[in-house]
C-alpha atoms as a PDB file:
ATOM      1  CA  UNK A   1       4.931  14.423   4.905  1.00  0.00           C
ATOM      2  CA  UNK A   2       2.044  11.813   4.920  1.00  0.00           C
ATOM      3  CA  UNK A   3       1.052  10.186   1.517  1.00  0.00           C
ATOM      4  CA  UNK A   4      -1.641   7.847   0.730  1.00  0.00           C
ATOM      5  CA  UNK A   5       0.809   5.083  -1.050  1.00  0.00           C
ATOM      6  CA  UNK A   6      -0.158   2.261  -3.768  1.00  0.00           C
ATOM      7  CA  UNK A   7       0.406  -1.470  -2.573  1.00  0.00           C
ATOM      8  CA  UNK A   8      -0.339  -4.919  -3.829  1.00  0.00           C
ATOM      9  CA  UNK A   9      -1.779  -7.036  -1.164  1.00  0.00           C
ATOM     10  CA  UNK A  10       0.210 -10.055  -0.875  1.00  0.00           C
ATOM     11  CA  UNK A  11      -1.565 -12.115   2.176  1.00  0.00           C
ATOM     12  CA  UNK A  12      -3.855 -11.718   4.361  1.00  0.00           C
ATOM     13  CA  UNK A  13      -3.971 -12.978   7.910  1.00  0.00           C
ATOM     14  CA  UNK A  14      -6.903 -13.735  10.012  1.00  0.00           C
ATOM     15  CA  UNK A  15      -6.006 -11.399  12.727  1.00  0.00           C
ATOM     16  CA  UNK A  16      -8.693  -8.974  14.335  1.00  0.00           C
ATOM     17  CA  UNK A  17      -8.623  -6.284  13.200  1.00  0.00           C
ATOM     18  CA  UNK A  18      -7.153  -7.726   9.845  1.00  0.00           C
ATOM     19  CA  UNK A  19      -4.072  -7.123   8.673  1.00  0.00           C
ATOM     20  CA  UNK A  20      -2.123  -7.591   5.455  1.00  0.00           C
ATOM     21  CA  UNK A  21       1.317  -7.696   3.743  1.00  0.00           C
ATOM     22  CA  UNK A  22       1.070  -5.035   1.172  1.00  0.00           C
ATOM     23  CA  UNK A  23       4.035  -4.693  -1.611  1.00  0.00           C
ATOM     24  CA  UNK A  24       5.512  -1.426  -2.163  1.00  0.00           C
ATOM     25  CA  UNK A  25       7.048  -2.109  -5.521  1.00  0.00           C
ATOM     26  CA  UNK A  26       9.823  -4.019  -3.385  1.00  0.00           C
ATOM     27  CA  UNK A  27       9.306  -2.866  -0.089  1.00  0.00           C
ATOM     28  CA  UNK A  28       6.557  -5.095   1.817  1.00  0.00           C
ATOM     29  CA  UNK A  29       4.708  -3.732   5.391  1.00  0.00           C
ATOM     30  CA  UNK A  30       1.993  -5.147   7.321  1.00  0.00           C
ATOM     31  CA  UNK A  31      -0.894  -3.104   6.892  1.00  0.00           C
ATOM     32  CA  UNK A  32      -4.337  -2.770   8.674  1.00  0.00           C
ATOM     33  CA  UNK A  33      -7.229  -3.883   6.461  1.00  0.00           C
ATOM     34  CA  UNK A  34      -9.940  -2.995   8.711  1.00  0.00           C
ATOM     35  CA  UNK A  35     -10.960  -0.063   5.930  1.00  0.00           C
ATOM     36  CA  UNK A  36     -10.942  -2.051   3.085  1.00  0.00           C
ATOM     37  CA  UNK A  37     -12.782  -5.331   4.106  1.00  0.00           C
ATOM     38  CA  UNK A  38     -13.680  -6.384   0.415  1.00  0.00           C
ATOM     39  CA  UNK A  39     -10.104  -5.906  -0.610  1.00  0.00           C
ATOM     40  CA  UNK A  40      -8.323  -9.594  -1.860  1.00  0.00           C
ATOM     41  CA  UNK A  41      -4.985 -10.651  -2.274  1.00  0.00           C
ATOM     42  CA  UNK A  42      -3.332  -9.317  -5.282  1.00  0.00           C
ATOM     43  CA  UNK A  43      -5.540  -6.009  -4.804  1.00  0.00           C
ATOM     44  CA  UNK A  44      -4.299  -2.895  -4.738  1.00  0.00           C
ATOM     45  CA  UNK A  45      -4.698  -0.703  -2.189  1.00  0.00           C
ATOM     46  CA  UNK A  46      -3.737   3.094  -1.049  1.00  0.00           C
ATOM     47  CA  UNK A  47      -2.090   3.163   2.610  1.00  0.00           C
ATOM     48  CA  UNK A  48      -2.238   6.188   5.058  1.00  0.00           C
ATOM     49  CA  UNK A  49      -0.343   5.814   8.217  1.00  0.00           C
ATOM     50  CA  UNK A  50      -0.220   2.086   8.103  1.00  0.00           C
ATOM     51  CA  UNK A  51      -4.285   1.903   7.081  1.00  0.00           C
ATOM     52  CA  UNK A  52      -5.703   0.505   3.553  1.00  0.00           C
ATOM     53  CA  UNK A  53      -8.270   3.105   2.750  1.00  0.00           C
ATOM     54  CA  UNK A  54      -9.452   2.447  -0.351  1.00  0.00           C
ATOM     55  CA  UNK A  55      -9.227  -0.476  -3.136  1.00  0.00           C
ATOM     56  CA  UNK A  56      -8.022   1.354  -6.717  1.00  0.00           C
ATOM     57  CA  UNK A  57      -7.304  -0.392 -10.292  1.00  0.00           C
ATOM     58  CA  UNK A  58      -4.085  -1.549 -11.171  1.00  0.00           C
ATOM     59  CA  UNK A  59      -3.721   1.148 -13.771  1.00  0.00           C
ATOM     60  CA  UNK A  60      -4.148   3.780 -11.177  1.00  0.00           C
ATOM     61  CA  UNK A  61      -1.613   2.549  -8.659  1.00  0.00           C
ATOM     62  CA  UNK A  62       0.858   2.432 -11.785  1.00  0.00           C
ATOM     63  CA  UNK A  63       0.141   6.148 -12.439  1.00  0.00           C
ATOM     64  CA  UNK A  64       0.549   6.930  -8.593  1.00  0.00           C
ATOM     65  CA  UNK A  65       3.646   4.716  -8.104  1.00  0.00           C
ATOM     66  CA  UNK A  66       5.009   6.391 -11.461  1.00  0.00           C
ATOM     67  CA  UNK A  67       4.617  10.265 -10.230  1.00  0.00           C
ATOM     68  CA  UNK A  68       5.759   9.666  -5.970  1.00  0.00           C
ATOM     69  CA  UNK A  69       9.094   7.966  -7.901  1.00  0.00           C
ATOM     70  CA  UNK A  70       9.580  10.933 -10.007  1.00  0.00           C
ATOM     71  CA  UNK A  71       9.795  12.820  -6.878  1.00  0.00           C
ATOM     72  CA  UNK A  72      12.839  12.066  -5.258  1.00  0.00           C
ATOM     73  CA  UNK A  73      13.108  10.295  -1.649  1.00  0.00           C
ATOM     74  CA  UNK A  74       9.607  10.105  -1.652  1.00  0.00           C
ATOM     75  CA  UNK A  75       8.719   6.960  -1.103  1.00  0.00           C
ATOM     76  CA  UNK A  76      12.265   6.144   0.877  1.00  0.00           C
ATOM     77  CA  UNK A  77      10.790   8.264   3.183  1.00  0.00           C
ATOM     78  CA  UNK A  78       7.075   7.578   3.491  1.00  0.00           C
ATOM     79  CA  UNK A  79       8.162   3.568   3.599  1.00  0.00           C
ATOM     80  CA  UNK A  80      11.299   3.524   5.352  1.00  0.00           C
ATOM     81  CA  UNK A  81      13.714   1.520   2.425  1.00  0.00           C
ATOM     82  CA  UNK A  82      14.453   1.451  -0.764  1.00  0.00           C
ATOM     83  CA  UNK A  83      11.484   0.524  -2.876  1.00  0.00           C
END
């Protein structure tokens, strides 16, 4: 299963095509930002495949975050640890 997952941006590098640590609630990836070039550090962020595709509210990742953890293994799955 692919999900579009919340993250917080943590950095930014100045790579080409940019690319980003996002924070999974815990579990950090590097992350293409090429989508999202208005996103900032401490954004939020969905991520497809390893792609930010869109820039959400802080509430709304909290909602997200909230229902893939009531599933379980979601998110152990779609990120690869322990979140």
């Amino acid at each position: 299963m692919c999900l579009g997952v919340p993250g917080r941006i943590r950095s930014i590098g100045d790579s080409v095509p940019p690319m980003g640590t996002v924070d999974f609630g815990g579990v950090r990836r590097e992350v293409c930002l090429a989508y999202t070039p208005e996103a900032a550090v401490g954004d939020f962020v969905i991520v497809h495949v390893g792609f930010a595709i869109a820039r959400i509210r802080p509430d709304e990742a909290a909602r997200s975050l909230a229902a893939l953890r009531a599933l379980p293994g979601v998110l152990e799955a779609e990120l690869g640890g322990r979140p």
